[in-house]
Every structure is written in C-alpha cells, then in structure tokens.
PDB file of N, CA and C in Angstrom:
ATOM      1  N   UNK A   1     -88.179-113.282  49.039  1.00  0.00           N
ATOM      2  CA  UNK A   1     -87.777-112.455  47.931  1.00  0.00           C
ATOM      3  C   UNK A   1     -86.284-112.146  48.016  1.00  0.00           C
ATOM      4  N   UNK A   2     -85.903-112.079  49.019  1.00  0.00           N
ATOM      5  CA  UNK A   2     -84.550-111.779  49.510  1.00  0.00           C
ATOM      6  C   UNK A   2     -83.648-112.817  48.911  1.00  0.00           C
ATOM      7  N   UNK A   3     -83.694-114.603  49.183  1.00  0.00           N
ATOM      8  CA  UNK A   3     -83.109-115.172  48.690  1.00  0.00           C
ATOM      9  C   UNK A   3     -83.145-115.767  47.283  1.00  0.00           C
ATOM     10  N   UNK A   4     -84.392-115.138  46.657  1.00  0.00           N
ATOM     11  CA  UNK A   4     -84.319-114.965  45.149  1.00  0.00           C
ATOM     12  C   UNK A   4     -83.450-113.833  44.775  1.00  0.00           C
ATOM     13  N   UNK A   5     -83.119-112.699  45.264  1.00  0.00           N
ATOM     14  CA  UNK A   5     -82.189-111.889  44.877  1.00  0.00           C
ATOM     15  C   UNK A   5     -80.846-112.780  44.906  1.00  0.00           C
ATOM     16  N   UNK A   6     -80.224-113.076  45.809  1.00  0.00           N
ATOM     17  CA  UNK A   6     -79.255-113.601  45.858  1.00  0.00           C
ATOM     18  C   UNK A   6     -78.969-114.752  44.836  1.00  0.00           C
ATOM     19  N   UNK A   7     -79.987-115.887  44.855  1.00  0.00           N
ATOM     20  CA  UNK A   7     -79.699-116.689  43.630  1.00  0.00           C
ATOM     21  C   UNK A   7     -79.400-116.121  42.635  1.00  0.00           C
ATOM     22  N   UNK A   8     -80.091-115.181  42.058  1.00  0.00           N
ATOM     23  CA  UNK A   8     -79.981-113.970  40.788  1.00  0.00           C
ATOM     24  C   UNK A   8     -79.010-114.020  40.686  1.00  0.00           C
ATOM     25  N   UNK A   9     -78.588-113.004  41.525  1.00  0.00           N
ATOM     26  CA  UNK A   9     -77.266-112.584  41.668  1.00  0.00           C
ATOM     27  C   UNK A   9     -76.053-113.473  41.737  1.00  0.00           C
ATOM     28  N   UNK A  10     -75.955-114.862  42.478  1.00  0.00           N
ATOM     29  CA  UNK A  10     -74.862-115.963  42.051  1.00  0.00           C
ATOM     30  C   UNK A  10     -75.047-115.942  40.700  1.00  0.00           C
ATOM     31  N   UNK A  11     -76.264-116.382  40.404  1.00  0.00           N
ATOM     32  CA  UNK A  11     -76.159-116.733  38.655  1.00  0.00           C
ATOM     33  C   UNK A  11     -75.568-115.755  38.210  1.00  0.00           C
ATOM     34  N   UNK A  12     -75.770-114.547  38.189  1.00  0.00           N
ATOM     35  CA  UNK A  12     -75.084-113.438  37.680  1.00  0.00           C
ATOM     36  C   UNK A  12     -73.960-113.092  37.644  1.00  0.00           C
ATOM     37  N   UNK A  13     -73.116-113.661  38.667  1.00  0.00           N
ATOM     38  CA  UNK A  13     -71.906-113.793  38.615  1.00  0.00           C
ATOM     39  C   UNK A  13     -71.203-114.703  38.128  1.00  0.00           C
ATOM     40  N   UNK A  14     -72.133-116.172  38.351  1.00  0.00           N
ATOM     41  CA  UNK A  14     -71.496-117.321  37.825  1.00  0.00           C
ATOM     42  C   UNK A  14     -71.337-117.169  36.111  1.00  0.00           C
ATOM     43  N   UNK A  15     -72.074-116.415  35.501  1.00  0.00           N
ATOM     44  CA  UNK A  15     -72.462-116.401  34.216  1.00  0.00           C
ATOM     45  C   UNK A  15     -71.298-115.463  33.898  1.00  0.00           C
ATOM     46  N   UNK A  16     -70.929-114.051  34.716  1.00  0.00           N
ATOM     47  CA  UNK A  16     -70.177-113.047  34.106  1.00  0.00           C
ATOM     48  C   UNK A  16     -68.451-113.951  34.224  1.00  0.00           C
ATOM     49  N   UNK A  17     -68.346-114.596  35.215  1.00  0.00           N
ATOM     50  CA  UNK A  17     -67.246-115.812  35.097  1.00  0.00           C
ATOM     51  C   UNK A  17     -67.219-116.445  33.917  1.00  0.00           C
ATOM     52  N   UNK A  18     -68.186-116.839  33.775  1.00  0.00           N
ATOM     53  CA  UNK A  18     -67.359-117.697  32.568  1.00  0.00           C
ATOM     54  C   UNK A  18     -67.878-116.920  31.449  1.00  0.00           C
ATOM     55  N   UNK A  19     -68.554-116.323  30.900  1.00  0.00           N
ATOM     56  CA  UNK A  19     -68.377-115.529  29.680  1.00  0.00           C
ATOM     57  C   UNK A  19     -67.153-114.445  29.553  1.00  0.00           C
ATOM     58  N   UNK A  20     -66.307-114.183  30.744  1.00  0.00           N
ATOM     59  CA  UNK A  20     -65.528-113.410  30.918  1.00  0.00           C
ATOM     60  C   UNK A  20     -64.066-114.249  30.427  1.00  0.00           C
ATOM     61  N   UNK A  21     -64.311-115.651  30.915  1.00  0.00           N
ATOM     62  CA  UNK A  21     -63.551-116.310  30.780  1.00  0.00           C
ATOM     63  C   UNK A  21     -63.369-116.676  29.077  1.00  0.00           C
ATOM     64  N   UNK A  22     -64.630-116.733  28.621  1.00  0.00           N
ATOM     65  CA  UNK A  22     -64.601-117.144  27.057  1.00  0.00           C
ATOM     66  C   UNK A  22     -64.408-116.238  26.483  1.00  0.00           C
ATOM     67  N   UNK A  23     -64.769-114.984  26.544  1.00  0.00           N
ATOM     68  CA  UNK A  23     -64.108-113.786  25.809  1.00  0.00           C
ATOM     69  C   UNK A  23     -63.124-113.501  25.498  1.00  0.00           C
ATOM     70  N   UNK A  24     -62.195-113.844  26.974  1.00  0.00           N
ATOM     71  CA  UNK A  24     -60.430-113.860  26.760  1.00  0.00           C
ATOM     72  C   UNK A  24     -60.155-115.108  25.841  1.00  0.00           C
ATOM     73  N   UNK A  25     -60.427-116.011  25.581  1.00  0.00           N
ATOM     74  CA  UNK A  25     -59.992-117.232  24.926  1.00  0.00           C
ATOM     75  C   UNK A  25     -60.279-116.934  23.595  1.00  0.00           C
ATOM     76  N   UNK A  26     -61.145-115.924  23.199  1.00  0.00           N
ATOM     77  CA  UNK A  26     -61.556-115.950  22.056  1.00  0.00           C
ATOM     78  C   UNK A  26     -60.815-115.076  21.593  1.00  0.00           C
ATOM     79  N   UNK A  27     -59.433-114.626  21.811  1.00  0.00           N
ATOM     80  CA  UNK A  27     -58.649-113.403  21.707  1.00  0.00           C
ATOM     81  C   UNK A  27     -57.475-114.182  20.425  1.00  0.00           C
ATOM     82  N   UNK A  28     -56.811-113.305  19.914  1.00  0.00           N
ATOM     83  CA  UNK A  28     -55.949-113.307  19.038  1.00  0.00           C
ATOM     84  C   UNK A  28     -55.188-112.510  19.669  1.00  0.00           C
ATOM     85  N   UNK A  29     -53.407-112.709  19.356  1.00  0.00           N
ATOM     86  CA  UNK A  29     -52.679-111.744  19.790  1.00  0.00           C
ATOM     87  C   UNK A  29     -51.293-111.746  18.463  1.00  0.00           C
ATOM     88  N   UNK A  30     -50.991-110.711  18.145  1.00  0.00           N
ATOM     89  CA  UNK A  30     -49.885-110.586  17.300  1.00  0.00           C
ATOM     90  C   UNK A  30     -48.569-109.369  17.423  1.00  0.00           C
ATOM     91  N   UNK A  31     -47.604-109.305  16.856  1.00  0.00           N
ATOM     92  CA  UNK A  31     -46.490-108.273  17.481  1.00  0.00           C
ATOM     93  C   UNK A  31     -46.710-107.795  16.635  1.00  0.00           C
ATOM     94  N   UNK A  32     -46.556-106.377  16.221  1.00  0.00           N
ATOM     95  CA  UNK A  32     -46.241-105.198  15.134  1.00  0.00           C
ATOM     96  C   UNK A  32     -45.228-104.186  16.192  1.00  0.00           C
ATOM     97  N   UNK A  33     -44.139-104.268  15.402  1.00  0.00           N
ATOM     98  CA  UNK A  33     -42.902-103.420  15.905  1.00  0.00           C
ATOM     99  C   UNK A  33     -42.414-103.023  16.994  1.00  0.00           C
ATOM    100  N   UNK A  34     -42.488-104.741  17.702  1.00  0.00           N
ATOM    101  CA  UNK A  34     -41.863-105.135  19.581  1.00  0.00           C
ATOM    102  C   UNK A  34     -43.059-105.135  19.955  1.00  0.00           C
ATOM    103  N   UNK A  35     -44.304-104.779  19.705  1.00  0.00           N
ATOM    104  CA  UNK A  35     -45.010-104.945  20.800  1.00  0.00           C
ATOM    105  C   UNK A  35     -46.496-105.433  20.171  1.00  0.00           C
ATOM    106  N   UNK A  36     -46.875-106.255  21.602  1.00  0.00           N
ATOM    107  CA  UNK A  36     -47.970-107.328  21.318  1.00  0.00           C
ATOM    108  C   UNK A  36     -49.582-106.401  21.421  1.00  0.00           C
ATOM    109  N   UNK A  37     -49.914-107.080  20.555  1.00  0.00           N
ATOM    110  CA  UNK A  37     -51.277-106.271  20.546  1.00  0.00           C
ATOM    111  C   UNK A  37     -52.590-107.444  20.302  1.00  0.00           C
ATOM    112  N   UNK A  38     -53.355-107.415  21.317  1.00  0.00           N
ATOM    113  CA  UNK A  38     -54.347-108.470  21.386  1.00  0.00           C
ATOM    114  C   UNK A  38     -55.723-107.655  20.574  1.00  0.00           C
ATOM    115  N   UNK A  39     -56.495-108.710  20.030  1.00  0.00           N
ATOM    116  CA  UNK A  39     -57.636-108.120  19.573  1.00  0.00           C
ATOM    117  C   UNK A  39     -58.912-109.483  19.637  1.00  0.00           C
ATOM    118  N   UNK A  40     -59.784-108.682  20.140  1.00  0.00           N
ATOM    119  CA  UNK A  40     -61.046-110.050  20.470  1.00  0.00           C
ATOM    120  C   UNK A  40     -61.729-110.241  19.894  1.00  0.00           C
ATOM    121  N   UNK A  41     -62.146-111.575  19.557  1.00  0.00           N
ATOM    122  CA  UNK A  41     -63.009-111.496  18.357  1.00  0.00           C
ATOM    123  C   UNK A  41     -64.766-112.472  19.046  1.00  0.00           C
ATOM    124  N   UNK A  42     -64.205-112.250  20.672  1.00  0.00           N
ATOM    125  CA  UNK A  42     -65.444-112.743  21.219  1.00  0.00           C
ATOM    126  C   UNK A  42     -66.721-111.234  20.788  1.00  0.00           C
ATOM    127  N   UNK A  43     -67.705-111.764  21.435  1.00  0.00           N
ATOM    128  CA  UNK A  43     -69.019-111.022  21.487  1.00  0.00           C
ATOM    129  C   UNK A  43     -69.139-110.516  23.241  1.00  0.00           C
ATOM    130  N   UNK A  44     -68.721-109.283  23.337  1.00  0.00           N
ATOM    131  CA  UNK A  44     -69.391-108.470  24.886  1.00  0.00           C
ATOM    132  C   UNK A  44     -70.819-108.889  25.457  1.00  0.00           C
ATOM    133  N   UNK A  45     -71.516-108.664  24.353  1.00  0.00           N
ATOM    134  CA  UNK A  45     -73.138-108.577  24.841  1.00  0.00           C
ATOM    135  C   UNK A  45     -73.395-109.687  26.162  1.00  0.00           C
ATOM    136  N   UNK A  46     -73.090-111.073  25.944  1.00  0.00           N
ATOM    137  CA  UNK A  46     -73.309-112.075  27.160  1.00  0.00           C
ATOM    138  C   UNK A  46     -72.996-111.625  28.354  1.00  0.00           C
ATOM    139  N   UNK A  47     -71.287-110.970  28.110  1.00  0.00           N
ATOM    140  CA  UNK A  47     -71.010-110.261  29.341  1.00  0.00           C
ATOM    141  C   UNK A  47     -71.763-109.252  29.910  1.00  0.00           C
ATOM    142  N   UNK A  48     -71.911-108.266  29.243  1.00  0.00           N
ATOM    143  CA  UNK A  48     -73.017-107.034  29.656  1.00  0.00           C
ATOM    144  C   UNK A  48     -74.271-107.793  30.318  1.00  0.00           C
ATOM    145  N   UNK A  49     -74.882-108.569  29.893  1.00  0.00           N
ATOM    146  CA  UNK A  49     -76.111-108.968  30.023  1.00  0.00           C
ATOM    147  C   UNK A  49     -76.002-109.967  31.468  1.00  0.00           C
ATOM    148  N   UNK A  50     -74.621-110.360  31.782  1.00  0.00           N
ATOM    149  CA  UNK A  50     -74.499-111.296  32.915  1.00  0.00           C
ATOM    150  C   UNK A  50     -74.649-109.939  33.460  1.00  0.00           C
ATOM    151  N   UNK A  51     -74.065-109.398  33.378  1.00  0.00           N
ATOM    152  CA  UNK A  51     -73.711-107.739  34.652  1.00  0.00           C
ATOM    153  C   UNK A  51     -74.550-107.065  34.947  1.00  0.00           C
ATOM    154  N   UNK A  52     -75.866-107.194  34.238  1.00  0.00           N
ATOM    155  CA  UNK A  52     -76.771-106.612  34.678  1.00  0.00           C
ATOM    156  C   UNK A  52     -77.697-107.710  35.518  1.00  0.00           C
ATOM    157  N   UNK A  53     -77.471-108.655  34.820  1.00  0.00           N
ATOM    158  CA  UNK A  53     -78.376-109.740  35.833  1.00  0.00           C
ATOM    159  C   UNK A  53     -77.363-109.733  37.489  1.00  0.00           C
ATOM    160  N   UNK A  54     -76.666-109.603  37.686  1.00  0.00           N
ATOM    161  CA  UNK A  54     -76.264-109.565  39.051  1.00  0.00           C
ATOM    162  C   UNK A  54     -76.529-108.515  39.735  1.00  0.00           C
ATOM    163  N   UNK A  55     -76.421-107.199  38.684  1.00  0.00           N
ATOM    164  CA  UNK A  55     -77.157-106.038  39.588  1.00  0.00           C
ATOM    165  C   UNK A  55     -78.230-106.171  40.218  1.00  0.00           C
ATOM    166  N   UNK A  56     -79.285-106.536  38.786  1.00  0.00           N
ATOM    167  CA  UNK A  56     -80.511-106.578  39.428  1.00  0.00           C
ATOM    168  C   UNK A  56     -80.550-107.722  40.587  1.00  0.00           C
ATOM    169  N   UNK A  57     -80.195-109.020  40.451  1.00  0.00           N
ATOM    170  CA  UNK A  57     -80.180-109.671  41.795  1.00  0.00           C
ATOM    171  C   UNK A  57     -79.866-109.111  43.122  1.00  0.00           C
ATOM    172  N   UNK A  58     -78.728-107.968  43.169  1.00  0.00           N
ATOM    173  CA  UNK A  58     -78.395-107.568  44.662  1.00  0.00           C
ATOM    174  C   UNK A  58     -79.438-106.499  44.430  1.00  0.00           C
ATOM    175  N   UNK A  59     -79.725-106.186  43.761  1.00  0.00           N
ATOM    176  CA  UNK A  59     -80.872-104.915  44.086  1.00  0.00           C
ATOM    177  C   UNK A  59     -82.064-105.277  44.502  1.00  0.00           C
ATOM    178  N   UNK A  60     -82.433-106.632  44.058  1.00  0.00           N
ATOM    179  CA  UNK A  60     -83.482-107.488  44.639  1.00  0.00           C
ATOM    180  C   UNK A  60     -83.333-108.006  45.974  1.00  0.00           C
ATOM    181  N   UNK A  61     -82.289-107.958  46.106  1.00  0.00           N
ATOM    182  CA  UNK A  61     -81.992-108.753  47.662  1.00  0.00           C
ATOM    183  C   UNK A  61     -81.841-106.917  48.601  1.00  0.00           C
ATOM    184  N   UNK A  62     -81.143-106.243  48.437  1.00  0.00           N
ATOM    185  CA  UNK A  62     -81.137-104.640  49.485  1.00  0.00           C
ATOM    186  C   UNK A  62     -82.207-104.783  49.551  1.00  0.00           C
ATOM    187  N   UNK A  63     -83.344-104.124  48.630  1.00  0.00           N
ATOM    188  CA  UNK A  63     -84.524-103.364  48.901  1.00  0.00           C
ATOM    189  C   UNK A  63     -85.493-104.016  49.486  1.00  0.00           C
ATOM    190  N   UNK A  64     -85.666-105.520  48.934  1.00  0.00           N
ATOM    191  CA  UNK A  64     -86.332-106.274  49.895  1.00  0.00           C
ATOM    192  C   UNK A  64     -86.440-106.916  51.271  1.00  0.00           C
ATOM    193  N   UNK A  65     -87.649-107.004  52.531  1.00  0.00           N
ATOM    194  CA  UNK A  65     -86.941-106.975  53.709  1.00  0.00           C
ATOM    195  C   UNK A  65     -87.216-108.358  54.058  1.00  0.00           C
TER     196      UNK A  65
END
C-alpha cells in the first residue's frame, strides 16, 4: 500500500508539472502605462486536481505501514 502511495503521488506531481507548465503558456501578456501585466486564459482546475492527487498519494504512503 505504501508503494501505491508513492506512485500516486509521482503521478501527482508529474501531472501538477506539466499542467503547471501549460497554464503558463496559455498566458497573454500586454503593457498599459510601463508596465506588463499578464493574464491567463488557461483553466486551474487540472492543476488543483493534480494537487490533490499528490496529497492524497503521500497521505497514502505516511499512514500506511
């Protein structure tokens, strides 16, 4: 059970990597009066949803002995 937590949890990270990564790409950036202002037009939710899948993976891996 232990090293099913951990897989979890890689995936969970591997996933918050690159949705983290596509979020920024999905960004727009423009100047209004000297200064740059970015705005995203990705979707959070994947991210959130990687972040919880890694929790729960290390929480699967602590509690279990």
């Amino acid at each position: 059970m232990k090293l099913l937590g951990y897989i979890i949890s890689v995936g969970g990270l591997i996933a918050l990597i690159y949705t983290g990564i596509t979020y920024i790409n999905n960004s727009e950036s423009f100047g209004v009066f000297g200064l740059d202002i970015a705005v995203s037009k990705g979707d959070p939710v994947p991210m959130i949803i990687s972040l919880v899948v890694l929790i729960i993976g290390l929480l699967i891996a602590r509690i279990t002995k």
